[in-house]
PDB file of N, CA and C in Angstrom:
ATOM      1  N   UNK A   1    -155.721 -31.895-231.668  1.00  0.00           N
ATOM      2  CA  UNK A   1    -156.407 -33.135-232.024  1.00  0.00           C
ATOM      3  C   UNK A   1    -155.858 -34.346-231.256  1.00  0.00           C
ATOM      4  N   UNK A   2    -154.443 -34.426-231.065  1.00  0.00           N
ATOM      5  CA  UNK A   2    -153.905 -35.719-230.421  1.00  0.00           C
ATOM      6  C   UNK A   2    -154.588 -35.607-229.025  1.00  0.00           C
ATOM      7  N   UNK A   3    -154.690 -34.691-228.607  1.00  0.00           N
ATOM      8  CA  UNK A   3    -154.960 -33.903-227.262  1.00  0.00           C
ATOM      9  C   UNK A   3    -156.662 -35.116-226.773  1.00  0.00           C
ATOM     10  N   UNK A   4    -157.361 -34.493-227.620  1.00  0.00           N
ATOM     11  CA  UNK A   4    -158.510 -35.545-227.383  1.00  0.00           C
ATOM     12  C   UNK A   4    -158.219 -36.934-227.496  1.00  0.00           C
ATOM     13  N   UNK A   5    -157.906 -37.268-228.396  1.00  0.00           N
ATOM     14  CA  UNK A   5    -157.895 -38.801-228.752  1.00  0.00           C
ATOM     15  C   UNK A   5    -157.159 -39.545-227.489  1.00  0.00           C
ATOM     16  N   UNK A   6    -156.176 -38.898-226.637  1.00  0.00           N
ATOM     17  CA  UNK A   6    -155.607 -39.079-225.733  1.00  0.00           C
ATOM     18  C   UNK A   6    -156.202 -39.105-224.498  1.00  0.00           C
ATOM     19  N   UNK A   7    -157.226 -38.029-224.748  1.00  0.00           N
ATOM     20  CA  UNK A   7    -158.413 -38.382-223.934  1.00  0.00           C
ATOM     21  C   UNK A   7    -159.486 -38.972-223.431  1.00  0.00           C
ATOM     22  N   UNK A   8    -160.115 -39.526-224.457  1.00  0.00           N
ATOM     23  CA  UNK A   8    -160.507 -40.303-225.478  1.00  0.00           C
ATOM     24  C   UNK A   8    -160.090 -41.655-224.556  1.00  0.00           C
ATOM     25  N   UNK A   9    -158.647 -41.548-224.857  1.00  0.00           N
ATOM     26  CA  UNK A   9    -157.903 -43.180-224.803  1.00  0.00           C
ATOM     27  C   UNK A   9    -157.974 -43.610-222.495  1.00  0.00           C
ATOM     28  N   UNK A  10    -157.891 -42.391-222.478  1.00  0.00           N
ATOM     29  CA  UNK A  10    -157.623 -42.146-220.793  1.00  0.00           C
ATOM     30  C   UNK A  10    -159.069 -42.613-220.738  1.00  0.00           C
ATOM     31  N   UNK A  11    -160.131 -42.205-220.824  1.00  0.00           N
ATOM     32  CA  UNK A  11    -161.458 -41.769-220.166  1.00  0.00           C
ATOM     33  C   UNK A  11    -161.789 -43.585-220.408  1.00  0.00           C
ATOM     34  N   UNK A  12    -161.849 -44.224-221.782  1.00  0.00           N
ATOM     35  CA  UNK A  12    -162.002 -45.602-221.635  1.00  0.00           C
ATOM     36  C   UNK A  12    -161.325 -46.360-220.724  1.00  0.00           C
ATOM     37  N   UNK A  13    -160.013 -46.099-220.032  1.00  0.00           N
ATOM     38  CA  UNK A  13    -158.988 -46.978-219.005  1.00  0.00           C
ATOM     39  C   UNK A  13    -160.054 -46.282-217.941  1.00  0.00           C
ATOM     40  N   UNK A  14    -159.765 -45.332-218.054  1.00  0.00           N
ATOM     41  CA  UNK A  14    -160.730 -45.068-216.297  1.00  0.00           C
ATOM     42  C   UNK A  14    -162.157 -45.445-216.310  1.00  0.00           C
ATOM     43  N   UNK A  15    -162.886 -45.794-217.158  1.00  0.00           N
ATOM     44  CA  UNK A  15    -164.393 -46.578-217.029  1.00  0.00           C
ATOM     45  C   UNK A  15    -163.731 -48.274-216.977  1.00  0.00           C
ATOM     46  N   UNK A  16    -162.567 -48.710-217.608  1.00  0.00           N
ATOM     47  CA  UNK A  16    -162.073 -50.081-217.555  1.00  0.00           C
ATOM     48  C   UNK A  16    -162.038 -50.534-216.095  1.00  0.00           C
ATOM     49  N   UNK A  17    -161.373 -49.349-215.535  1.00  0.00           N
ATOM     50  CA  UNK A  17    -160.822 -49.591-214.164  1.00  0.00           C
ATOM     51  C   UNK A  17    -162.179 -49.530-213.352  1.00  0.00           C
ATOM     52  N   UNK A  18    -162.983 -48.261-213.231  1.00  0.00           N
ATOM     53  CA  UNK A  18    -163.975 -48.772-212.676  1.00  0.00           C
ATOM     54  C   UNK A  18    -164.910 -49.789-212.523  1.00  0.00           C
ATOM     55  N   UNK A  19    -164.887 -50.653-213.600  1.00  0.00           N
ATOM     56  CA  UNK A  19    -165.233 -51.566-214.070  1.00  0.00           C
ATOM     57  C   UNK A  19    -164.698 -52.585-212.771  1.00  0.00           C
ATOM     58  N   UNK A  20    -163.694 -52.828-212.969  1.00  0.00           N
ATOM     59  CA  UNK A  20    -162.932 -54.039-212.761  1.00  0.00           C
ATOM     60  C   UNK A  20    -163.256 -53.450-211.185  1.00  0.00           C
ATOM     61  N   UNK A  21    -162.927 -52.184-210.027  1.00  0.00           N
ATOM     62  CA  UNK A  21    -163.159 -52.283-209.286  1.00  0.00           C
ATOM     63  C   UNK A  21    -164.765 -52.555-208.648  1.00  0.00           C
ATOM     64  N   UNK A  22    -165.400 -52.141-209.249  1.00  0.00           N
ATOM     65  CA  UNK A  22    -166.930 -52.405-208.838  1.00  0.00           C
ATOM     66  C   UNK A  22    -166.725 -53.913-208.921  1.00  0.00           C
ATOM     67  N   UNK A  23    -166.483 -54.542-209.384  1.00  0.00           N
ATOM     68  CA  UNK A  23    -166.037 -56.266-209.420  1.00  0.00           C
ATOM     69  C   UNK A  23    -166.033 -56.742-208.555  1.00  0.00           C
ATOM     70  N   UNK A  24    -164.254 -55.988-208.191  1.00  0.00           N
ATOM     71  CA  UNK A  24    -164.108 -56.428-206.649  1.00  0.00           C
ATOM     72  C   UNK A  24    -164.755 -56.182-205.557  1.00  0.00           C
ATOM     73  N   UNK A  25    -165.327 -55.064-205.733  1.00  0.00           N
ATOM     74  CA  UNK A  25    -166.074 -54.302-204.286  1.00  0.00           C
ATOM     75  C   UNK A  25    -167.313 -55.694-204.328  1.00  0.00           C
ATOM     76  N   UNK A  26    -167.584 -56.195-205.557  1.00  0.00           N
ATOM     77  CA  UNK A  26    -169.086 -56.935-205.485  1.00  0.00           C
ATOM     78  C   UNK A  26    -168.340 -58.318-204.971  1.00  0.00           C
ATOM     79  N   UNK A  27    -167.037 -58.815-205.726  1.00  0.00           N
ATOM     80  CA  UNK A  27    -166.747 -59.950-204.611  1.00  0.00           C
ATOM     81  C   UNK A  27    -166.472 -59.688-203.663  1.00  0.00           C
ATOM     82  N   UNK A  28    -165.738 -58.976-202.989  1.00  0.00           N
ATOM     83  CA  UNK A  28    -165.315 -58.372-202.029  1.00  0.00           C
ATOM     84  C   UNK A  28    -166.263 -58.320-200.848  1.00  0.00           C
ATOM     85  N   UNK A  29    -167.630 -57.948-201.118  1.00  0.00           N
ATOM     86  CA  UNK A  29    -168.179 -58.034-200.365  1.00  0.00           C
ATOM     87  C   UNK A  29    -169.038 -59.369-200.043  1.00  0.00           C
ATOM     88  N   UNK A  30    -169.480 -60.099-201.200  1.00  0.00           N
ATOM     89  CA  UNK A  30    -169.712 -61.179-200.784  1.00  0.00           C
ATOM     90  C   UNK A  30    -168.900 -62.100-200.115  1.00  0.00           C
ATOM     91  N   UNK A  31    -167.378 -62.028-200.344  1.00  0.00           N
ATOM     92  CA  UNK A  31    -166.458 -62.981-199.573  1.00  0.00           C
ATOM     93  C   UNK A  31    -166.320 -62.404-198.316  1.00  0.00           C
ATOM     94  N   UNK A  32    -165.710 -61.196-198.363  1.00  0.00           N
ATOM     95  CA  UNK A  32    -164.960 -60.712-197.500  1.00  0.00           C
ATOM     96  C   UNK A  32    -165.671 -60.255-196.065  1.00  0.00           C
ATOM     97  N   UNK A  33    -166.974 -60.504-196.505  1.00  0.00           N
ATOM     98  CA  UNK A  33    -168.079 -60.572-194.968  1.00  0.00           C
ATOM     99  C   UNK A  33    -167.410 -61.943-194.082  1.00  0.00           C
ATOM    100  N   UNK A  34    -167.396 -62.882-195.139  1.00  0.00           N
ATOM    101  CA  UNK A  34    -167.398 -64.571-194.032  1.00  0.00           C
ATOM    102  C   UNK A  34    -165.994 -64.307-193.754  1.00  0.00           C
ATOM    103  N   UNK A  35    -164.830 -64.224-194.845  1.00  0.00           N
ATOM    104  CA  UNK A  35    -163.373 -64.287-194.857  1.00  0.00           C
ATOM    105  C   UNK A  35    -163.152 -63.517-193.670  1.00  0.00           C
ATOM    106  N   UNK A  36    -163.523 -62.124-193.313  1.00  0.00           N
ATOM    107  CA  UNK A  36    -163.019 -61.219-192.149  1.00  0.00           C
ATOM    108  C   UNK A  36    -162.216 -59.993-193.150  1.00  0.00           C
ATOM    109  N   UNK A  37    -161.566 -59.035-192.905  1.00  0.00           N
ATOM    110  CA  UNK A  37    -161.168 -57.736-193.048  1.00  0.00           C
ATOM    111  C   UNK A  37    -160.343 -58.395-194.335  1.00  0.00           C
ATOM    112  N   UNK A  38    -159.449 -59.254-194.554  1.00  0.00           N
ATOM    113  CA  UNK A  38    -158.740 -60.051-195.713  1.00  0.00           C
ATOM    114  C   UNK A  38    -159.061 -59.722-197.119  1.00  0.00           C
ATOM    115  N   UNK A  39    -160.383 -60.498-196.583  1.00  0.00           N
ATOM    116  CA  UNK A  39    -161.220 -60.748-197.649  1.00  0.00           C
ATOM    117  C   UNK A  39    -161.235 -59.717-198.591  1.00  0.00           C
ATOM    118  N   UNK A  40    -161.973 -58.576-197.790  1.00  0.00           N
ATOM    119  CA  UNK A  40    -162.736 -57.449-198.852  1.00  0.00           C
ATOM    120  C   UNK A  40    -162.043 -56.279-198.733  1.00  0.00           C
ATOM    121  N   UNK A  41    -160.864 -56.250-198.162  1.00  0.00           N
ATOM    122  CA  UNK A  41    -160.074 -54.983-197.859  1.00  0.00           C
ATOM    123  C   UNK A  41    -159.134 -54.529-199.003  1.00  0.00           C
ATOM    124  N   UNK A  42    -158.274 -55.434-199.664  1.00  0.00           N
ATOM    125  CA  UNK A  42    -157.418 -55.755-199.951  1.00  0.00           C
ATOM    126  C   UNK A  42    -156.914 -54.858-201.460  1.00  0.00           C
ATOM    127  N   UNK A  43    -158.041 -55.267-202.260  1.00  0.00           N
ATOM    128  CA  UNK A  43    -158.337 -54.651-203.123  1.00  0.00           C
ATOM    129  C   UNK A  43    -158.570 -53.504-203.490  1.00  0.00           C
ATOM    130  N   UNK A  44    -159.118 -53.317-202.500  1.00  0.00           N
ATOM    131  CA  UNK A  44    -160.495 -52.182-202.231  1.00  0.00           C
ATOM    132  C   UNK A  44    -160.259 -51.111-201.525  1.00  0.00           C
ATOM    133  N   UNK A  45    -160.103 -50.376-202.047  1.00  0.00           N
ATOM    134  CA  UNK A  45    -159.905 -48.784-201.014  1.00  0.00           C
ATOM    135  C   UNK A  45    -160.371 -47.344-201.456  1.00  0.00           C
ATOM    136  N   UNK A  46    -162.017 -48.376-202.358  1.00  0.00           N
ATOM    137  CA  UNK A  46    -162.393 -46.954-202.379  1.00  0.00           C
ATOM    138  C   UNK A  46    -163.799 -47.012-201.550  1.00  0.00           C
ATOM    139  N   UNK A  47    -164.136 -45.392-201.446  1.00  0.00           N
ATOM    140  CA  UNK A  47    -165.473 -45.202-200.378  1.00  0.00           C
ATOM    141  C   UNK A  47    -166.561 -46.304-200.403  1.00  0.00           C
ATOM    142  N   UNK A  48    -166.842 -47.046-201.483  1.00  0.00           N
ATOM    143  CA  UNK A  48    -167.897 -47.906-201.312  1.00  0.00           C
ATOM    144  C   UNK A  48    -167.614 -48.764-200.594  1.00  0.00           C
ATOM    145  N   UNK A  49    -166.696 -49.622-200.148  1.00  0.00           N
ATOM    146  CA  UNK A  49    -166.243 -50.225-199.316  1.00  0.00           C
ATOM    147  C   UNK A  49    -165.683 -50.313-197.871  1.00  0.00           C
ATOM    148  N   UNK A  50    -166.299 -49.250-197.602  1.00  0.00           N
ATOM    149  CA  UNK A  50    -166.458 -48.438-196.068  1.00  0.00           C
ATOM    150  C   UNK A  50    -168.097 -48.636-195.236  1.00  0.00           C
ATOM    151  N   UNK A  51    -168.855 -48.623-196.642  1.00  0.00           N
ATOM    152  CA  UNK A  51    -170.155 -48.758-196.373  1.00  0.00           C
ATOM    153  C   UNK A  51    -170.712 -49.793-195.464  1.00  0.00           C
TER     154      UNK A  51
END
């Protein structure tokens, strides 16, 4: 039983986190076009941001 709830507790941080990175990838890309590589790199190191 702890087993899930623990899971449970993980699976909400990892939708949190995706969260927060889709964020950045969305500022990221709006800044980090004018800013240069700075901008939108920084944060960001997952595949959508290769695109």
């Amino acid at each position: 039983m702890p087993d899930t709830v623990f899971q449970n507790e993980l699976m909400h941080a990892a939708e949190l986190i995706l969260q927060a990175d889709a964020l950045v990838i969305a500022v990221g890309t709006g800044t980090g076009r004018s800013a240069g590589v700075e901008g939108g790199t920084i944060e960001c190191d997952a595949e959508e941001c290769m695109i």
